[in-house]
Protein backbone atom coordinates (compact mmCIF):
# COMPACT_ATOMS: atom_id res chain seq x y z
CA UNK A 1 -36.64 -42.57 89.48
CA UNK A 2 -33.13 -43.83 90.38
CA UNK A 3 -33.04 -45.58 87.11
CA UNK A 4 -33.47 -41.89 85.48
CA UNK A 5 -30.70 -40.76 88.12
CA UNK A 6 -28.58 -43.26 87.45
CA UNK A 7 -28.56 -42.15 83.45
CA UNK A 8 -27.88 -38.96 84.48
CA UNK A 9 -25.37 -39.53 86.81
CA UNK A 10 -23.46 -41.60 84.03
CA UNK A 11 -24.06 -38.72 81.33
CA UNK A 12 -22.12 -36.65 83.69
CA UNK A 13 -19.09 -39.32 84.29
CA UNK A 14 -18.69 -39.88 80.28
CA UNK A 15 -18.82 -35.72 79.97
CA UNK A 16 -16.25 -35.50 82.48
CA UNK A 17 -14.22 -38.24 80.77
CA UNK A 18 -13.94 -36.53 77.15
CA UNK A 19 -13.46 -33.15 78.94
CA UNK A 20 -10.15 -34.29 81.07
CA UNK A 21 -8.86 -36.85 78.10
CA UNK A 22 -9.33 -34.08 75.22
CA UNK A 23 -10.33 -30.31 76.09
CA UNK A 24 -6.05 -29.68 76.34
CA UNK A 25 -4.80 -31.98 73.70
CA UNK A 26 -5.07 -28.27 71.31
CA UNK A 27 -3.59 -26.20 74.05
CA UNK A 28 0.05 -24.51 73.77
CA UNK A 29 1.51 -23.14 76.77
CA UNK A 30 2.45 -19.66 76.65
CA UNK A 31 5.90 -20.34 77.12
CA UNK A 32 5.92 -21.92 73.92
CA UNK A 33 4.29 -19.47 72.19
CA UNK A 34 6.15 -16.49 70.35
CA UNK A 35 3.56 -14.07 70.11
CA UNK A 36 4.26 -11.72 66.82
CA UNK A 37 3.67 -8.27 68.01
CA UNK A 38 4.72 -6.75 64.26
CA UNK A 39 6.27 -7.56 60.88
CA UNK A 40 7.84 -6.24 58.26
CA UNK A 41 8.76 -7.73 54.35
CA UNK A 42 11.47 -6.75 52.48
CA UNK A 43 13.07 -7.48 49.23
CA UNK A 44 16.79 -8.16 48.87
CA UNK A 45 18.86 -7.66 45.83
CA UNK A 46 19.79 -11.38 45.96
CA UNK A 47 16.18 -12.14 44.81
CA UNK A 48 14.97 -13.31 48.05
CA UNK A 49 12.33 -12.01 50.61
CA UNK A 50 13.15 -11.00 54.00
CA UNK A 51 10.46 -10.82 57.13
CA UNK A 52 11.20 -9.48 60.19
CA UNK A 53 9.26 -10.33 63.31
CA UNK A 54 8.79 -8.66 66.80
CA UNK A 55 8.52 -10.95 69.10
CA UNK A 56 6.54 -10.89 72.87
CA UNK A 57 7.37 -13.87 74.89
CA UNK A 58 7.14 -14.66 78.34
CA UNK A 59 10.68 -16.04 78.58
CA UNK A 60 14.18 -14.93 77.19
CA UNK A 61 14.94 -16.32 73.70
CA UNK A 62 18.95 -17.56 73.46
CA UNK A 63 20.90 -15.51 71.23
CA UNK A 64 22.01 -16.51 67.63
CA UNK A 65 21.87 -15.61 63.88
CA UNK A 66 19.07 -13.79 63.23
CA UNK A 67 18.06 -12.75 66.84
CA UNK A 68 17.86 -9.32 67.89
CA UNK A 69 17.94 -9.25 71.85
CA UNK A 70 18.92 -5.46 72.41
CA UNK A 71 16.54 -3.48 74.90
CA UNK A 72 15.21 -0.29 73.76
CA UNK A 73 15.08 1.56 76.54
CA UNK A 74 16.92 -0.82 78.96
CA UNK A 75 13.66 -2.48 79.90
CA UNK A 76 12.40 -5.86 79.12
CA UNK A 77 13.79 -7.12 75.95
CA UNK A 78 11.46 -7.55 72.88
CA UNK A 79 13.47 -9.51 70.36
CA UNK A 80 13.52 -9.68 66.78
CA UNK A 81 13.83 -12.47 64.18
CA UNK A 82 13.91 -12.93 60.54
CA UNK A 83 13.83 -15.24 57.80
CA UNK A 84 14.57 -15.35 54.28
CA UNK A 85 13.76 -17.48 51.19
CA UNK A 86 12.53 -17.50 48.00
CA UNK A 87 9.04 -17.13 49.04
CA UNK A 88 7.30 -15.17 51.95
CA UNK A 89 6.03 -19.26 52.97
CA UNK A 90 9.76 -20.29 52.74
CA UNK A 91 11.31 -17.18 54.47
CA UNK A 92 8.37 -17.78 57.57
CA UNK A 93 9.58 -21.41 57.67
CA UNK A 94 13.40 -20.39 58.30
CA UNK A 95 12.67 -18.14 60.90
CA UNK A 96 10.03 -20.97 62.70
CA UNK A 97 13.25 -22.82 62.29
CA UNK A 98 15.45 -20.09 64.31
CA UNK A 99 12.59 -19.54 66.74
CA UNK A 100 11.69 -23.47 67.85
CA UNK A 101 8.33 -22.62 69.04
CA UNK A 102 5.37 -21.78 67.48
CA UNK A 103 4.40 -18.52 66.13
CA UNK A 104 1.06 -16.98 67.21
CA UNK A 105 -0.40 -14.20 64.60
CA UNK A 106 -3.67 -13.33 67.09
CA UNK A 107 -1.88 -10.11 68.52
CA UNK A 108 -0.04 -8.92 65.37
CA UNK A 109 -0.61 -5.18 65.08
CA UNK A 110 0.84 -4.02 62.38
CA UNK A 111 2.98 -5.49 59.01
CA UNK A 112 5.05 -2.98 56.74
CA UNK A 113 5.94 -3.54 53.40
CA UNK A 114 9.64 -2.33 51.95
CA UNK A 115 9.76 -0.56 48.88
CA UNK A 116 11.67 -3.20 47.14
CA UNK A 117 9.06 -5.61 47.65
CA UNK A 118 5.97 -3.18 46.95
CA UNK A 119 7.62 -2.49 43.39
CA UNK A 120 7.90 -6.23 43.18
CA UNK A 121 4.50 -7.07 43.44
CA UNK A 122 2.10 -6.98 47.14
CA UNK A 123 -0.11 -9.72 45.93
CA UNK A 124 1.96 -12.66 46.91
CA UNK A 125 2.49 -11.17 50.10
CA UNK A 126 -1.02 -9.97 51.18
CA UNK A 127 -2.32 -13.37 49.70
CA UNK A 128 0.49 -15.28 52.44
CA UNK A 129 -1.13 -12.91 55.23
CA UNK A 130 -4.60 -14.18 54.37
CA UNK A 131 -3.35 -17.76 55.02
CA UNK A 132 -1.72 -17.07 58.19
CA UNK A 133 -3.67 -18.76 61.31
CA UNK A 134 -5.16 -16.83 63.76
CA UNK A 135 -4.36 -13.78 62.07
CA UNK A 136 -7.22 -11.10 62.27
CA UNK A 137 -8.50 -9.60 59.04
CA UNK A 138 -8.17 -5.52 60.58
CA UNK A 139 -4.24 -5.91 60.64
CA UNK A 140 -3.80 -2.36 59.18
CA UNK A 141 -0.99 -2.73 56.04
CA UNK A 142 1.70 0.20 55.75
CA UNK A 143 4.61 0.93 52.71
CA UNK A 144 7.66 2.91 53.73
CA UNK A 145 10.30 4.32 51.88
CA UNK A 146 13.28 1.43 51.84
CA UNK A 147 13.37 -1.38 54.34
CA UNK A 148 10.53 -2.35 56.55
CA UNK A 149 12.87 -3.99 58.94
CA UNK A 150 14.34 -0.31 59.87
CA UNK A 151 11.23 0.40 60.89
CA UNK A 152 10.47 -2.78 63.44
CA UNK A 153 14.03 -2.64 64.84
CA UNK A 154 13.65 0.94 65.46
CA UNK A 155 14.48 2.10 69.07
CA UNK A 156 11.81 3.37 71.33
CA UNK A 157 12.33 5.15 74.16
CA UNK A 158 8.93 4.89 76.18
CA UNK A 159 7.78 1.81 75.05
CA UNK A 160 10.33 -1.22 74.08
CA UNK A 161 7.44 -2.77 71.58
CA UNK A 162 7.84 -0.56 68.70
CA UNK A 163 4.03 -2.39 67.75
CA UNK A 164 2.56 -0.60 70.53
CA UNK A 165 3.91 2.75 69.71
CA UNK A 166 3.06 2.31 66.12
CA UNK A 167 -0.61 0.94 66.83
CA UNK A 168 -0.98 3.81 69.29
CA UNK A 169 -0.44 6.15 66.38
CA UNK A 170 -2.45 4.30 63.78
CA UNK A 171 -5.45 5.22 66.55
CA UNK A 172 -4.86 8.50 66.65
CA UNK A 173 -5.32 8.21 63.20
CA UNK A 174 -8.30 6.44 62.73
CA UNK A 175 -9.85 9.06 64.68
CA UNK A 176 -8.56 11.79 62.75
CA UNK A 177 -8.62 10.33 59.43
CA UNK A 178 -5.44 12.60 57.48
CA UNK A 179 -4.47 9.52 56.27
CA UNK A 180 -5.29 5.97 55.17
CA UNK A 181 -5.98 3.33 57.38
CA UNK A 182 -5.84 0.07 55.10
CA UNK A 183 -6.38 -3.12 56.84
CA UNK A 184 -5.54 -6.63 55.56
CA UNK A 185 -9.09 -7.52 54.27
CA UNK A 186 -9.56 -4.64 52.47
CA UNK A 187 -6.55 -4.91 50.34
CA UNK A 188 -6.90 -8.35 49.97
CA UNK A 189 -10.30 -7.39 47.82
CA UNK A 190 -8.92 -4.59 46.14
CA UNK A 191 -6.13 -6.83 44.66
CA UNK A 192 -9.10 -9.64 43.76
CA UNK A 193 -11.24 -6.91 42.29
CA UNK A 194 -11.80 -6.89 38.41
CA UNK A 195 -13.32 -3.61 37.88
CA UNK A 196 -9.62 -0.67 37.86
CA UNK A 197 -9.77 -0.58 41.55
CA UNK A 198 -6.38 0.61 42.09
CA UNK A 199 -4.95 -0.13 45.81
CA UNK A 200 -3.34 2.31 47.96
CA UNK A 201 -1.65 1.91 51.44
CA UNK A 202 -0.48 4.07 53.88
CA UNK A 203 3.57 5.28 54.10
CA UNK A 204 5.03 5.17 57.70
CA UNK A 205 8.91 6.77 57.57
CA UNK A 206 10.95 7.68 61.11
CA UNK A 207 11.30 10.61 61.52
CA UNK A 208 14.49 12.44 60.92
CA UNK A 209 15.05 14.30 64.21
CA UNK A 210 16.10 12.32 67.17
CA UNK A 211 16.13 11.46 70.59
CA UNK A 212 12.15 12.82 69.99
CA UNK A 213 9.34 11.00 71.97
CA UNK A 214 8.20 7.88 70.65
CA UNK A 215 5.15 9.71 69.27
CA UNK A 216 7.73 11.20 66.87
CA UNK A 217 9.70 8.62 66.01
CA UNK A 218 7.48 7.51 63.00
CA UNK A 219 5.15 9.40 61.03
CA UNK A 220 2.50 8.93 58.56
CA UNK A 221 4.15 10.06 55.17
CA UNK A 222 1.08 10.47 52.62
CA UNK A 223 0.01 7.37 50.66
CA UNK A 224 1.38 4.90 48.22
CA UNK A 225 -0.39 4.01 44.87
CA UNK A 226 0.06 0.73 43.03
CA UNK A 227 -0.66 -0.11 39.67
CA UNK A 228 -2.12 -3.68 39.82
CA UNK A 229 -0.04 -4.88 42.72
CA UNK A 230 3.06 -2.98 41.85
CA UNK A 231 4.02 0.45 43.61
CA UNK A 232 4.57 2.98 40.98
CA UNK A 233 4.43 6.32 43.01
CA UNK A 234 4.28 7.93 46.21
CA UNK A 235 1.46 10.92 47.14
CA UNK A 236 2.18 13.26 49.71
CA UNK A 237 0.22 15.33 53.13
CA UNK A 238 -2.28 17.69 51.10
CA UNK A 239 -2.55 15.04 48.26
CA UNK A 240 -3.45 12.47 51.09
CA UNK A 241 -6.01 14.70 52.57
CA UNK A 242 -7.66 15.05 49.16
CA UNK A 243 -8.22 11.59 48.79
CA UNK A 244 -9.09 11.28 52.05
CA UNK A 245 -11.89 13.96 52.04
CA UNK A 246 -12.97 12.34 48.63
CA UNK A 247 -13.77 9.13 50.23
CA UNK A 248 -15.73 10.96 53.01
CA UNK A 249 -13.06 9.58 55.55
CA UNK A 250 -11.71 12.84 56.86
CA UNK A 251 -12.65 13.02 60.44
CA UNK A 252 -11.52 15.25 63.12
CA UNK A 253 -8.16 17.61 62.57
CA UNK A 254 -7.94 21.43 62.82
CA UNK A 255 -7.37 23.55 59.72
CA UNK A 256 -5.88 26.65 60.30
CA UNK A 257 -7.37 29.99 57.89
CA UNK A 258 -6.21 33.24 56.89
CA UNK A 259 -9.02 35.76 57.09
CA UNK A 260 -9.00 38.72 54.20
CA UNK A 261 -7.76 41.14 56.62
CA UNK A 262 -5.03 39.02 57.71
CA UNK A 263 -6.38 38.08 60.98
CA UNK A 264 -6.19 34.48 61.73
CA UNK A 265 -8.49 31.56 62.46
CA UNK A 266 -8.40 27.93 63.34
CA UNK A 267 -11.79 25.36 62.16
CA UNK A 268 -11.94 21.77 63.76
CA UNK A 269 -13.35 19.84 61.19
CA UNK A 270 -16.01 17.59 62.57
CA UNK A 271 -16.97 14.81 59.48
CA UNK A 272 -16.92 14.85 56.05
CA UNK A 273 -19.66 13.08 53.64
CA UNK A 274 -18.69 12.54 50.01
CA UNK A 275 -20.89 11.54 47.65
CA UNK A 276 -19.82 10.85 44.04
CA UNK A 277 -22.59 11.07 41.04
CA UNK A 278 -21.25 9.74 37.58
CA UNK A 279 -23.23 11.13 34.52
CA UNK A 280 -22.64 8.77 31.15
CA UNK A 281 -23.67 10.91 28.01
CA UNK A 282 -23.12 9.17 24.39
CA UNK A 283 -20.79 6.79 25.88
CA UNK A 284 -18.53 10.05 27.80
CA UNK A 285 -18.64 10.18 31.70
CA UNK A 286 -18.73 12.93 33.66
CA UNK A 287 -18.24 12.90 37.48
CA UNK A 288 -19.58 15.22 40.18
CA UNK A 289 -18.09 15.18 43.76
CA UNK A 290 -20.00 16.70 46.02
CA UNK A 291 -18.33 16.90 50.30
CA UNK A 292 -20.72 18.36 52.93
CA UNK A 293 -18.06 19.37 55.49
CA UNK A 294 -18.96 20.40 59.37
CA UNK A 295 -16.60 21.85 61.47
CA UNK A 296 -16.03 24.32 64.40
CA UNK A 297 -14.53 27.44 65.61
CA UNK A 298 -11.42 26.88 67.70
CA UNK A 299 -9.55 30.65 67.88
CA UNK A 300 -10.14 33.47 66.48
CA UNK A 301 -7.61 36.61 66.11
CA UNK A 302 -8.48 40.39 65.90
CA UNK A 303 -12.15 41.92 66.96
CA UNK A 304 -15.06 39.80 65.76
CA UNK A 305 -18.49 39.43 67.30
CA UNK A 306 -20.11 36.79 64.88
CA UNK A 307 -23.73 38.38 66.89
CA UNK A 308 -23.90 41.33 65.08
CA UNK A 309 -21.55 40.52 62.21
CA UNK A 310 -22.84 36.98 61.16
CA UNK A 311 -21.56 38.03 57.88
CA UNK A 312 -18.26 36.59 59.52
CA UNK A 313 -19.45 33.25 60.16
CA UNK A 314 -20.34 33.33 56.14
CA UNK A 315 -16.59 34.68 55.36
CA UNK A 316 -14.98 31.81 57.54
CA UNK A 317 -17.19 29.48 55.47
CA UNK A 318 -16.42 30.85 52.16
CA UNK A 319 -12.72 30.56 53.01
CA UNK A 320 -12.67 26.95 54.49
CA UNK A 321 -15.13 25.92 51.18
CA UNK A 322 -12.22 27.62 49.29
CA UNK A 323 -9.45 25.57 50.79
CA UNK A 324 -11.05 21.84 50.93
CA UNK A 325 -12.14 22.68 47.00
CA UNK A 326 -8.28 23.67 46.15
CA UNK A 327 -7.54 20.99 47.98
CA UNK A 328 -9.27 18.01 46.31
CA UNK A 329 -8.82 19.19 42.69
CA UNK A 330 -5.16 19.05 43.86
CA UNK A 331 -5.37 15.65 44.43
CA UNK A 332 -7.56 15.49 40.80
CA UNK A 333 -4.92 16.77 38.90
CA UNK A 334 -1.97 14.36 40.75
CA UNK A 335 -3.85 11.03 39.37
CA UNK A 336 -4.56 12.75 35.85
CA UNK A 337 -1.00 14.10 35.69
CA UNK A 338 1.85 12.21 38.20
CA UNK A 339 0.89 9.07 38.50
CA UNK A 340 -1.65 8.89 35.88
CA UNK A 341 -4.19 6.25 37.03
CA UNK A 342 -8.02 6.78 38.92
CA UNK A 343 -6.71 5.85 42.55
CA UNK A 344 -9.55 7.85 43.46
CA UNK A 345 -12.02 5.15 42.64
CA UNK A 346 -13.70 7.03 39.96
CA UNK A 347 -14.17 3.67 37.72
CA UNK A 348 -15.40 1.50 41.08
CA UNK A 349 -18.24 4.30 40.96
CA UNK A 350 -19.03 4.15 37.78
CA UNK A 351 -18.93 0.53 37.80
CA UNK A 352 -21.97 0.37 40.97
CA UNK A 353 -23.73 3.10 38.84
CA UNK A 354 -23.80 1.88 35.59
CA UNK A 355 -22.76 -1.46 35.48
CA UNK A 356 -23.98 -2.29 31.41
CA UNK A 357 -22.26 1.17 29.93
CA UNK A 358 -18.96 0.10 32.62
CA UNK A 359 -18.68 -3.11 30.77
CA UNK A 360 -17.91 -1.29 26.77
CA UNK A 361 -15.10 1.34 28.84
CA UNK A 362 -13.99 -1.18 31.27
CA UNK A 363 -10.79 -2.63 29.15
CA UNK A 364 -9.52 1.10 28.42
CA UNK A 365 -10.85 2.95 31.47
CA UNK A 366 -7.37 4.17 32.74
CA UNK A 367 -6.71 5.92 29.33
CA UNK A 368 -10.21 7.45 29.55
CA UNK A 369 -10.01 8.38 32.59
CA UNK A 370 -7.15 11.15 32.09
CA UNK A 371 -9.84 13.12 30.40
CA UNK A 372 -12.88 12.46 32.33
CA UNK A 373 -14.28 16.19 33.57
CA UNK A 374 -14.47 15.93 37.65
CA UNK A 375 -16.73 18.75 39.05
CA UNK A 376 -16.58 19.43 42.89
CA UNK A 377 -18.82 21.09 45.03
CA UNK A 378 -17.94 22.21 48.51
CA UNK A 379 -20.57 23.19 51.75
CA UNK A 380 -18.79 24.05 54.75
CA UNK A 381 -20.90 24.49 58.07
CA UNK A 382 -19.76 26.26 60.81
CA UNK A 383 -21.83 24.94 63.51
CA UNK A 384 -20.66 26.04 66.47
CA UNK A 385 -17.83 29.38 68.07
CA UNK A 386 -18.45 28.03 71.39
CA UNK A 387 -19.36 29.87 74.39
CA UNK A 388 -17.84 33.53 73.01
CA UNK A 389 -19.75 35.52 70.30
CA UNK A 390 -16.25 37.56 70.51
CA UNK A 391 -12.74 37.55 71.43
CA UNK A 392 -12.20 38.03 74.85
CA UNK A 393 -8.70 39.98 74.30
């Protein structure tokens, strides 16, 4: 027995041993640490790449070339840093350099992409991202209109880390669904796909008003459509909701409607499902969209008791089926006729469906595609005018 004691006594002493001698031998103090709260790439016209960082740390960085230590909002300061080089790699390095601690990617929460360097090509920067330790694969990816780094050293007046204000509205978003929400993973697939997926990101602009609330500063600007990796085109609001209702991922937003006796209403909508059908006949596809859309009544203007009129209930149907339908073969027409390429994910369809007749229209599907009839059918649901049958006024 003490023999069995004694070997368990001594497990414990070598345990304790490797845990005092090694368990902090991969630790960084936080002081050390500069945590990157946001990023941005750009493109300059001398050929070399720009990134921006926003910094958290838990002391005060000293000041020098390429530091930003102004205070938003005369609060604590959040810094900025960049780099440049010929490479995203080499343009990280320099600003390591500037920093002199290391950079930790764990709490990153958002990374915009200029213009400049979306025309030039996103797949050498979203393949750096993938490589970046610690870095989480739902880092959601914006474009916006010119420089990225206007948009991190933007000054907030609530909140001095412009990440926080800009993740806040990405929520919001998510939730609603009006726009894209593209996170690093997914675009890193798109790009890696061989089958005419073509990638699209969100656009985040400021806004132009100002001294606004920091939930107006930015705002979500339609969608950006590459070609390959290259931006070719930007898509704006009612575009953007097309898309978005094509790909089921409409959520929750309110939809104001125009009754035929000019009364007004406002719906809720309350989900979307999309599903896409692709007919091949003698080699020539055909596509059928078909959105089941729920949604609720909100307000209603002018006398109306849906009880003994449910005819109304039918009418704000009708209407709202009218308006999501316009809507979507909007967005039809704008990749057939602007930008001229299936962003929709028509071909990624038609690929899952009928993957032997994909592989003969494959090579030419973009050209096809331009003349590929798209049917949509719309069912709008009004489940629910809350507690009133009628207007109370």
């Amino acid at each position: 027995m003490k023999e069995k004691l004694k070997k368990i006594a001594s497990l414990f002493i070598i345990i304790g041993i490797m845990v005092t001698t090694t368990s902090c031998q991969s630790k960084v103090d936080i002081q050390d640490l500069a945590i990157v709260m946001a990023m941005a790439v750009d493109y300059n016209d001398q050929g070399k790449y720009r990134v921006v960082y926003q910094i958290f740390t838990a002391s005060t960085f000293p000041g020098g070339s390429g530091v930003s230590l102004e205070s938003s909002s005369g609060g604590v300061v959040v810094p900025t840093f960049q780099g440049i080089g010929g490479t995203l790699a080499e343009a990280m390095h320099d600003m390591e350099e500037r920093i002199g601690k290391k950079i930790h990617f764990g709490q990153i929460k958002v990374v915009i992409i200029g213009q400049k360097a979306g025309e030039r090509g996103i797949s050498p920067i979203i393949d750096a991202l993938s490589r970046l330790p610690e870095i989480k694969t739902n880092v959601p990816i914006y474009v916006t209109k010119g420089e990225a780094k206007k948009i991190i050293t933007q000054k907030t007046h609530e909140d001095t880390i412009t990440a926080n204000v800009i993740d806040n509205m990405v929520l919001r978003q998510i939730y609603a669904g009006m726009h894209p929400v593209v996170y690093l993973a997914h675009i890193a697939d798109e790009l890696s796909s061989k089958h005419n997926v073509v990638p699209v990101l969100g656009v985040i602009n400021t806004s132009e008003k100002i001294n606004v609330s920091d939930s107006s500063i930015f705002k979500l600007d339609g969608m950006a459509v590459f070609r390959e990796d290259k931006l070719i085109g930007y898509l704006d609001q009612k575009i953007t909701l097309g898309y978005q209702y094509i790909k089921g991922d409409a959520k929750v937003f309110t939809t104001p409607v125009r009754l035929r006796d000019g009364h007004k209403a406002t719906l809720r909508l309350h989900g979307c499902k999309s599903k896409i059908k692709t007919v091949i006949t003698n080699g020539k596809p055909e596509v059928y969209i078909n959105l089941d859309v729920k949604s609720i009544l909100m307000d209603i203007t002018g006398e109306r008791d849906f009880l003994k009129n449910p005819e109304l209930l039918q009418e704000l149907e009708s209407l709202h089926e009218k308006m999501v339908k316009d809507t979507v073969n909007e967005t039809i027409r704008a990749a057939k006729e602007d930008v001229k390429i299936d962003f929709l994910g028509v071909g990624d369809v038609i690929y899952r469906q009928h993957p032997k007749e994909y592989e003969k229209i494959k090579d030419k599907w973009q050209e096809l595609f331009l003349d590929v009839p798209i049917k949509v059918t719309v069912n709008v649901i009004v489940k629910d005018t809350g507690l009133l049958y009628k207007p109370i006024y």
